[in-house]
N, C-alpha and C. Protein backbone atom coordinates (compact mmCIF):
# COMPACT_ATOMS: atom_id res chain seq x y z
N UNK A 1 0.84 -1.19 0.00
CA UNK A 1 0.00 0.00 0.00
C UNK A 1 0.88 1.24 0.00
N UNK A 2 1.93 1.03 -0.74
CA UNK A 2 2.68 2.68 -0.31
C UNK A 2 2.74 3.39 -1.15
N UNK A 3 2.60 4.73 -0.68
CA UNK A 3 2.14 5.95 -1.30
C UNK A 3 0.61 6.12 -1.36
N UNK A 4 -0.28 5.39 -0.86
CA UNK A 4 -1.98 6.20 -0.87
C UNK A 4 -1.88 5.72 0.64
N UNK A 5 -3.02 6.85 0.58
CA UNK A 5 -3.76 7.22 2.27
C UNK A 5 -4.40 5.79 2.17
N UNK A 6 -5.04 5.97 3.91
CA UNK A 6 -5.24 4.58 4.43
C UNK A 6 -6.80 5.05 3.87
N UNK A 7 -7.99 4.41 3.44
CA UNK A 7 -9.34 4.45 3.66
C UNK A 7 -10.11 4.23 4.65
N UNK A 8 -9.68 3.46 5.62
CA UNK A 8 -10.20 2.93 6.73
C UNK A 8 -10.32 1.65 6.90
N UNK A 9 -11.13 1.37 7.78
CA UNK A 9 -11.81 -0.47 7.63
C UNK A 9 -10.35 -1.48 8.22
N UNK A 10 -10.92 -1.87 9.08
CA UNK A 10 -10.12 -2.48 9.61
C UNK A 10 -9.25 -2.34 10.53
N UNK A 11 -8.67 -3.07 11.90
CA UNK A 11 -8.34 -2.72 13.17
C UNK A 11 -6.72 -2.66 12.56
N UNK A 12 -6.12 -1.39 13.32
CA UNK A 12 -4.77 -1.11 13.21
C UNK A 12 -4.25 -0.62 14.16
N UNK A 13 -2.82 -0.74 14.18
CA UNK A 13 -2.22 -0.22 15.65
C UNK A 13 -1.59 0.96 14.65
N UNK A 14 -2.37 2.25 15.92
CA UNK A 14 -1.35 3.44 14.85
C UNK A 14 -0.63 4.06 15.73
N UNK A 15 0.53 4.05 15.09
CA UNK A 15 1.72 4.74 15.57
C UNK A 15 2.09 6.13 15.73
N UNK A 16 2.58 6.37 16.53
CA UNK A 16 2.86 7.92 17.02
C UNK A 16 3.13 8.99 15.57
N UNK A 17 3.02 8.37 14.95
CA UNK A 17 3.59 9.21 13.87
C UNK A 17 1.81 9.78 13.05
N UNK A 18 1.31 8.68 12.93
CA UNK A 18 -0.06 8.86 12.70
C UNK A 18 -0.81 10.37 13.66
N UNK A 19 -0.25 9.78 14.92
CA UNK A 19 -1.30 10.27 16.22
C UNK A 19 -0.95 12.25 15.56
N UNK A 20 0.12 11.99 15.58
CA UNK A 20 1.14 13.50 15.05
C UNK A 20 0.18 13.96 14.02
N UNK A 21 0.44 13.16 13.16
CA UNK A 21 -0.22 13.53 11.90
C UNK A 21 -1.80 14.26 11.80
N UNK A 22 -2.48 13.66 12.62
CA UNK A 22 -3.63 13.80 13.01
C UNK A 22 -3.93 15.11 13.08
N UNK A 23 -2.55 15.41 14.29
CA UNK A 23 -3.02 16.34 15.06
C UNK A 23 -3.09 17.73 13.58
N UNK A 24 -2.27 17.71 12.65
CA UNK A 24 -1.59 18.48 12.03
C UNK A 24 -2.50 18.64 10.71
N UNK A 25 -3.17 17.62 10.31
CA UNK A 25 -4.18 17.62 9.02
C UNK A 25 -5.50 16.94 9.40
N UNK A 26 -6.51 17.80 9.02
CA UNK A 26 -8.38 17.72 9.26
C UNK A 26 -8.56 16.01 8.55
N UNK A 27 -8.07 15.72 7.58
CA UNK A 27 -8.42 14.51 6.70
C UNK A 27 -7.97 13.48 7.72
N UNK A 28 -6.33 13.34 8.10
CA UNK A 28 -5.76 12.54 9.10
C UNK A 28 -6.49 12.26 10.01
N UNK A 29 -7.01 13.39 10.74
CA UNK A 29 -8.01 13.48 11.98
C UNK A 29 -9.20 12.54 11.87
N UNK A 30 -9.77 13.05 10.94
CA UNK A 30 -11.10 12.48 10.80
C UNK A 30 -11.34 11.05 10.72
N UNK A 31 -9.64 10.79 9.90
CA UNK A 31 -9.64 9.30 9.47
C UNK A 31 -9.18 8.62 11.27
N UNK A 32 -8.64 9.01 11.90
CA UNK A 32 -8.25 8.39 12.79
C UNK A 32 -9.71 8.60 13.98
N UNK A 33 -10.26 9.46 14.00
CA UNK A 33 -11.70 9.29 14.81
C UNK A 33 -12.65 8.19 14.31
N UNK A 34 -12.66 8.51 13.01
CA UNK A 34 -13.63 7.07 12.25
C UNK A 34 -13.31 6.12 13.10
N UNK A 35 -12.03 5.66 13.07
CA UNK A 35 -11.30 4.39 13.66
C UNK A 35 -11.63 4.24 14.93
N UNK A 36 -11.72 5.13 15.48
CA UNK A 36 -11.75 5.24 17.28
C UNK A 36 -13.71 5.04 17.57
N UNK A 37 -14.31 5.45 16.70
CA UNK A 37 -15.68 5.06 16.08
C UNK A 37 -15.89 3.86 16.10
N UNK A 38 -15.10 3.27 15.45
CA UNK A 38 -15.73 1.77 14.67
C UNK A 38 -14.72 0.77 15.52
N UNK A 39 -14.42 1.35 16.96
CA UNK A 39 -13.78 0.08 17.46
C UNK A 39 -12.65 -0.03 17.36
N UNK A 40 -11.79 0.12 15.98
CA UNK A 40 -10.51 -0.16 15.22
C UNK A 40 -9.47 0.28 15.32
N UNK A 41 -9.09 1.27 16.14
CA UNK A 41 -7.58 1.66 16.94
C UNK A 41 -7.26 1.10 17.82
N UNK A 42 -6.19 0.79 17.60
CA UNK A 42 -4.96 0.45 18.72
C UNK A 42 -3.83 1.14 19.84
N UNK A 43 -3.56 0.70 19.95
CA UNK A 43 -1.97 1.72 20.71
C UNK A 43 -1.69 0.53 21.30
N UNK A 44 0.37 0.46 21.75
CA UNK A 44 0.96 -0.15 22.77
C UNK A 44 1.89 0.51 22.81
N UNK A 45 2.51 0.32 24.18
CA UNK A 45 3.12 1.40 25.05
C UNK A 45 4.36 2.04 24.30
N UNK A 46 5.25 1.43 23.51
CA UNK A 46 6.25 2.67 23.03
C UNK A 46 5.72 3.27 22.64
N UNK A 47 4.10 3.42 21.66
CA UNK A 47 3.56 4.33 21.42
C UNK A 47 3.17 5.50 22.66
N UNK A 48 2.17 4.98 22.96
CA UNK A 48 1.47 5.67 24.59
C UNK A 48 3.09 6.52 25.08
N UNK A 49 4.62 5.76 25.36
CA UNK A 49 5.13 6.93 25.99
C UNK A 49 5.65 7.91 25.19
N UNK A 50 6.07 7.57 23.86
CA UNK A 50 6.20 8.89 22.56
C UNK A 50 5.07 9.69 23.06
N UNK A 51 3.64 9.62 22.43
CA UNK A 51 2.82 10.35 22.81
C UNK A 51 2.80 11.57 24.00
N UNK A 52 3.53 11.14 25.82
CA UNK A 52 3.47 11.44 26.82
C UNK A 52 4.51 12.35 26.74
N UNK A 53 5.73 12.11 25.87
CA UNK A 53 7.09 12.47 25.98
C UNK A 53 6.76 14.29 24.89
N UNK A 54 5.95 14.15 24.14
CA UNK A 54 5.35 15.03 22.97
C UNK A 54 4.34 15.74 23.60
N UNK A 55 4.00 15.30 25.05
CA UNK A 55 2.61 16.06 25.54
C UNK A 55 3.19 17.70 26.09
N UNK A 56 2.65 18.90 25.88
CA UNK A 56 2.96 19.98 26.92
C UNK A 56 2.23 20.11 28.33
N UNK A 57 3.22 19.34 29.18
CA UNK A 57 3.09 19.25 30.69
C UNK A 57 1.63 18.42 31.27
N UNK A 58 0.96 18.33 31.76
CA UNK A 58 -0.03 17.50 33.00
C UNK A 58 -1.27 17.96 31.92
N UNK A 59 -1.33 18.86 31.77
CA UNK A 59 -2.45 18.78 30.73
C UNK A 59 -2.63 18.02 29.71
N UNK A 60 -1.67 18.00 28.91
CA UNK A 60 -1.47 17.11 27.69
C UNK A 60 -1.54 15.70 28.32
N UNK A 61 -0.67 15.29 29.01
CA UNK A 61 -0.34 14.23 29.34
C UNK A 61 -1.68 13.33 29.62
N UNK A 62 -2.55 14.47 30.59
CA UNK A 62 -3.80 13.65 30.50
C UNK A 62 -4.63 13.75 29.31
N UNK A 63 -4.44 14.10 28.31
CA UNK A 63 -5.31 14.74 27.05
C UNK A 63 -4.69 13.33 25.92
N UNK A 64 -3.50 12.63 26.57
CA UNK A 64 -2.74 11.51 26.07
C UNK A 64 -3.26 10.21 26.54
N UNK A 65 -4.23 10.35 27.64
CA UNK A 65 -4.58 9.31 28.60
C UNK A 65 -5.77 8.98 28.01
N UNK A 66 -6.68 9.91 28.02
CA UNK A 66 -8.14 10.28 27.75
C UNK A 66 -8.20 9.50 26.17
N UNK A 67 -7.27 10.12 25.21
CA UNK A 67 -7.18 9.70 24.04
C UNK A 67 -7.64 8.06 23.83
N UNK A 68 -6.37 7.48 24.71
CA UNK A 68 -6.14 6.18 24.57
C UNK A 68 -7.03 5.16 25.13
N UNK A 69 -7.70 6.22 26.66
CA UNK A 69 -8.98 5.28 27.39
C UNK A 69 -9.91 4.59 26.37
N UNK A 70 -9.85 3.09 26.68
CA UNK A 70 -11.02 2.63 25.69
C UNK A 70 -10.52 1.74 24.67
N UNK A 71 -9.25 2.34 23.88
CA UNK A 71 -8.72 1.86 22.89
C UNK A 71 -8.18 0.47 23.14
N UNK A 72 -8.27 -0.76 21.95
CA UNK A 72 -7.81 -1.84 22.13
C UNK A 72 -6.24 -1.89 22.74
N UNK A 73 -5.54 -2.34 23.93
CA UNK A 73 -4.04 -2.27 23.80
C UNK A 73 -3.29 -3.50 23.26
N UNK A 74 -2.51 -3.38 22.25
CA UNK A 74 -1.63 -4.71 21.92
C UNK A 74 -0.49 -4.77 22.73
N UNK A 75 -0.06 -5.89 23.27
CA UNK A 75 0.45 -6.11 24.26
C UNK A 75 2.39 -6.27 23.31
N UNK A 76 2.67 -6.01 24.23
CA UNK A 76 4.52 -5.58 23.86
C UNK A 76 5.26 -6.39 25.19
N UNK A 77 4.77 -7.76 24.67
CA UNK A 77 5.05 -8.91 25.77
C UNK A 77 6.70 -9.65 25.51
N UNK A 78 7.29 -10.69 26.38
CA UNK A 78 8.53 -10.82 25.70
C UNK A 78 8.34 -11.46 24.54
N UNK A 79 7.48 -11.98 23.64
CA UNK A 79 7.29 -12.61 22.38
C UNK A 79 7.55 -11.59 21.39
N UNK A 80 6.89 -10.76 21.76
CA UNK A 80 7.42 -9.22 20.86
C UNK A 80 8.69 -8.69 21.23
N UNK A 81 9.10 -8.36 22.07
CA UNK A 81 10.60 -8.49 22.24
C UNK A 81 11.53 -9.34 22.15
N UNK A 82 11.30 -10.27 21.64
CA UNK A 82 12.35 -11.46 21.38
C UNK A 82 12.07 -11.50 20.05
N UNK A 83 10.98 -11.10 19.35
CA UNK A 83 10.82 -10.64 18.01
C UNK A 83 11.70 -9.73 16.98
N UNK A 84 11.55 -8.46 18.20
CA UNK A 84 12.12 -7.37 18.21
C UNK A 84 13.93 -7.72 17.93
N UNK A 85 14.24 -8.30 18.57
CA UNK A 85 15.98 -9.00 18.65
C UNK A 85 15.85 -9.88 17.12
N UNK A 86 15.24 -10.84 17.36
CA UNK A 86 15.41 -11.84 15.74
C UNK A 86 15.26 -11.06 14.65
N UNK A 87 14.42 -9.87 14.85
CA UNK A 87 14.62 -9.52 13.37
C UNK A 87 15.41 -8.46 12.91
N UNK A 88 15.79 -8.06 14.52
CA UNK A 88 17.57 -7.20 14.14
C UNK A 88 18.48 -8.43 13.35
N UNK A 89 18.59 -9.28 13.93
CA UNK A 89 19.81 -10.16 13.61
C UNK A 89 19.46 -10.92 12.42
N UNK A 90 18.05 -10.83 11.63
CA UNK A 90 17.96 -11.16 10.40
C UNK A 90 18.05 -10.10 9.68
N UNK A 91 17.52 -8.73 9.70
CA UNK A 91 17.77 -8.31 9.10
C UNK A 91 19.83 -7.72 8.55
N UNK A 92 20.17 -7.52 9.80
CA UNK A 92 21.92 -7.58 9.81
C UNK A 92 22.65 -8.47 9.28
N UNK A 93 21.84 -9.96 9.28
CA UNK A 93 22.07 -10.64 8.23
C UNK A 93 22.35 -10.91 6.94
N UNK A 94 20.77 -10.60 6.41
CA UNK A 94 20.39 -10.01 5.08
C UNK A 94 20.94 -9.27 4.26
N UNK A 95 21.33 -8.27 4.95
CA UNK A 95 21.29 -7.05 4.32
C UNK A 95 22.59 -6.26 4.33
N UNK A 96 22.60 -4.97 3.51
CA UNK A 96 24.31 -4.35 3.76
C UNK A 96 24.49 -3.97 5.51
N UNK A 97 25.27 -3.15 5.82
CA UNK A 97 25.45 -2.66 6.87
C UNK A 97 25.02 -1.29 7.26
N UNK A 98 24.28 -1.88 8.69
CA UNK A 98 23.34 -0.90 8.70
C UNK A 98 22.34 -1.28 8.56
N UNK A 99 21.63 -2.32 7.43
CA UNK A 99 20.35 -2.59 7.81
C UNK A 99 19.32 -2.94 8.54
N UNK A 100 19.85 -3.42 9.78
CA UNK A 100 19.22 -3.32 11.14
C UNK A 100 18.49 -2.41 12.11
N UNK A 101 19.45 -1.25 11.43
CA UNK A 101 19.53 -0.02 12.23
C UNK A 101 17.70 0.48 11.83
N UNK A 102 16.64 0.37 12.42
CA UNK A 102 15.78 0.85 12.40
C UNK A 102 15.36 1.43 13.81
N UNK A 103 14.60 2.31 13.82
CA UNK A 103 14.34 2.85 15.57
C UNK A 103 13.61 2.12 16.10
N UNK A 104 13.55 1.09 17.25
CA UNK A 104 13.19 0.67 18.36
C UNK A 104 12.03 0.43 18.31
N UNK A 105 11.35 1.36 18.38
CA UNK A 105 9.80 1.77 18.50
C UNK A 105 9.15 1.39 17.14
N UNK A 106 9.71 1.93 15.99
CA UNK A 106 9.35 1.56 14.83
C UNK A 106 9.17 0.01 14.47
N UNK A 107 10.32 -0.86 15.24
CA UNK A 107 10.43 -2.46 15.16
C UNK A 107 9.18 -2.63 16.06
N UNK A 108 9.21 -2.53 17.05
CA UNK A 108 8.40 -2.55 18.14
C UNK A 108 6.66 -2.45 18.06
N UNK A 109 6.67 -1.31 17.23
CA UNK A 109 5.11 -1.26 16.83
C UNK A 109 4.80 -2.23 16.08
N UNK A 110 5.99 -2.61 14.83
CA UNK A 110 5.68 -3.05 13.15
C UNK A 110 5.37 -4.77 13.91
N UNK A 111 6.06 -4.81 15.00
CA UNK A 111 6.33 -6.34 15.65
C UNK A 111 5.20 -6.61 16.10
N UNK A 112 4.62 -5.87 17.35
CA UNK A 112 3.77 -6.12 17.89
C UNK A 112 2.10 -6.23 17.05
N UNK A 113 2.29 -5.52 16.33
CA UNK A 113 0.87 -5.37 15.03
C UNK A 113 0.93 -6.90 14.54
N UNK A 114 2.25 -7.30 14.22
CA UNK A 114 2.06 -8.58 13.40
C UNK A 114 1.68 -9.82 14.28
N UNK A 115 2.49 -9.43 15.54
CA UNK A 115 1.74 -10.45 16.38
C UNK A 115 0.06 -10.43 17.05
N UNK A 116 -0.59 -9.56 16.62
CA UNK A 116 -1.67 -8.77 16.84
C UNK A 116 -2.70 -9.31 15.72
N UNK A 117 -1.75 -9.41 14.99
CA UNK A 117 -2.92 -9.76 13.33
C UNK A 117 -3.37 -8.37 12.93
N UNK A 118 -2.99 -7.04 13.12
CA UNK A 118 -3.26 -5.97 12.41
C UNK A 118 -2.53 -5.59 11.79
N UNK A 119 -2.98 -4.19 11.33
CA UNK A 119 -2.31 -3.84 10.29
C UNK A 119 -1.06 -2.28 11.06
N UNK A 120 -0.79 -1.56 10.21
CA UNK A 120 -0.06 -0.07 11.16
C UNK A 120 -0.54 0.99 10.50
N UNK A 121 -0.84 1.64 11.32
CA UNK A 121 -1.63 2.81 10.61
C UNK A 121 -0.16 4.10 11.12
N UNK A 122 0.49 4.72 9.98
CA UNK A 122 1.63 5.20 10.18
C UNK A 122 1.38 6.63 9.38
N UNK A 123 3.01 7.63 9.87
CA UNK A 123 2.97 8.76 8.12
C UNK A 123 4.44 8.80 8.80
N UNK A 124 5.19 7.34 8.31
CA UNK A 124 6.75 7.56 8.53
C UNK A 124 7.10 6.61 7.55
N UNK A 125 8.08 6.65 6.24
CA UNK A 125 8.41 5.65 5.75
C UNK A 125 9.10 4.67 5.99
N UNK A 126 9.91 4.74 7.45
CA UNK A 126 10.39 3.60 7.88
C UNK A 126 9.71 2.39 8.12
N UNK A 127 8.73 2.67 8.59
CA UNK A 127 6.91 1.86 8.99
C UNK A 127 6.95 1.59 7.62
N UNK A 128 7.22 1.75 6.62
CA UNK A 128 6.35 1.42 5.09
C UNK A 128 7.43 0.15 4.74
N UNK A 129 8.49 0.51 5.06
CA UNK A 129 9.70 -0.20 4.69
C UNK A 129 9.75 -1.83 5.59
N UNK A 130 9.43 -1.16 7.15
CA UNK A 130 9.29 -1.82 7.91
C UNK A 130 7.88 -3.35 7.64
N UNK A 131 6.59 -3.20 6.85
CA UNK A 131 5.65 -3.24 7.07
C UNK A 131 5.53 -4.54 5.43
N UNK A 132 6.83 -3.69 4.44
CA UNK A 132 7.19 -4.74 3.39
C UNK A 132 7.96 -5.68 3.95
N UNK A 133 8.93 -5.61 4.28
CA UNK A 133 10.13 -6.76 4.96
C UNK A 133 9.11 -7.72 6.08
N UNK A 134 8.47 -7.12 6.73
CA UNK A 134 7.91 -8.10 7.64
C UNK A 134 6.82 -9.39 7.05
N UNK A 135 5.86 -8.26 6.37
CA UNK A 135 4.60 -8.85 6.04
C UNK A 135 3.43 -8.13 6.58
N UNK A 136 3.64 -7.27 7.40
CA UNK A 136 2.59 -6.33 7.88
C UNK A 136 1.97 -5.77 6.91
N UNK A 137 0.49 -5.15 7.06
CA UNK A 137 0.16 -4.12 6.35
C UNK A 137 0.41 -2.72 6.77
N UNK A 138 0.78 -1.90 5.96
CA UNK A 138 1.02 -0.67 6.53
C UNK A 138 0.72 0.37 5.74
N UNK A 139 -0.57 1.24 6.38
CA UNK A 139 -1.09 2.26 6.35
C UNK A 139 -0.52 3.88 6.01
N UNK A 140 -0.63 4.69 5.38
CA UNK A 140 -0.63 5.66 5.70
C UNK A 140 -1.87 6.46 5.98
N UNK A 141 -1.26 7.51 6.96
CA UNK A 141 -2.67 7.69 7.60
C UNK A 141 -3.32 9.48 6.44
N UNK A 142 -2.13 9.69 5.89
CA UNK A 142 -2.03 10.27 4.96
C UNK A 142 -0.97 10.31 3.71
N UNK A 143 -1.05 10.48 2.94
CA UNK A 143 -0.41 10.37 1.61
C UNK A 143 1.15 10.68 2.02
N UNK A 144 2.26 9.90 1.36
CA UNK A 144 3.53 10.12 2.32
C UNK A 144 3.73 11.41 1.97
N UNK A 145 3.66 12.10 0.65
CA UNK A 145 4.05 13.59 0.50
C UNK A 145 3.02 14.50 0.59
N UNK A 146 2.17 14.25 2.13
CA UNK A 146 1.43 15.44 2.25
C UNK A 146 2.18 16.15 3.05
N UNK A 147 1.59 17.48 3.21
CA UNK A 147 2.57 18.32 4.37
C UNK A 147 1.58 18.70 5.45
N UNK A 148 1.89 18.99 5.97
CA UNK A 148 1.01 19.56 7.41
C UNK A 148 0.67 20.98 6.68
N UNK A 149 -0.75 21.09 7.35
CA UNK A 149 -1.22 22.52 6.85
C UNK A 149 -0.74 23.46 7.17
């Protein structure tokens, strides 16, 4: 799916990058309330503490809480972290040097979704990259070359 926006339909874990996105474009937004509508958002915790870490002070933080109350959580258990490790060391394998090197969180979400059976609802192309190599589906929650209004 890369390069078109997500349409909806269907349960996804969306990633901080999405949540961002949201905040920044009316279409993003809307698409990610639908979701929160119909049941179909996710979050797990590297997400939830990006989110907290991005909040401005006790206000936000609870405005980060509130968000997430309700929402399905996918769990970031050691199966996903031992995930998280195997597919550093396959991908370092695989690949030139350096190809491992993806951010944490980014493995972490793309991992936990797959062990989840969802899809990632993202607006980072590492997630896109991430989402081919695995087998995940991966979302954008807007078009990769939109810009923030």
């Amino acid at each position: 799916m890369t390069g078109r926006a997500w349409d909806g339909g269907g349960p996804v874990l969306a990633d901080t990058s999405a949540w961002i996105q949201a905040r920044r474009d009316s279409n993003a937004r809307e698409l990610l309330l639908a979701a929160v509508q119909r049941n179909e958002l996710c979050w797990c915790w590297p997400v939830r503490y990006e989110l907290m870490v991005d909040a401005r002070g006790p206000e936000g933080i609870a405005a980060v809480e509130r968000s997430l109350e309700g929402l399905r959580e996918i769990p970031v258990d050691r199966a996903v972290q031992r995930a998280v490790l195997a597919t550093m060391r396959e991908l370092a394998a695989a690949g030139s040097h350096g190809a491992h090197r993806f951010a944490l969180t980014d493995l972490t979400v793309t991992l936990a979704a797959q062990t989840a059976g969802v899809g990632v609802l993202h607006f980072d192309q590492h997630l896109d990259q991430l989402g081919k190599n695995l087998g995940v589906t991966a979302h954008w929650i807007s078009g990769p070359n939109a810009k923030a209004p």
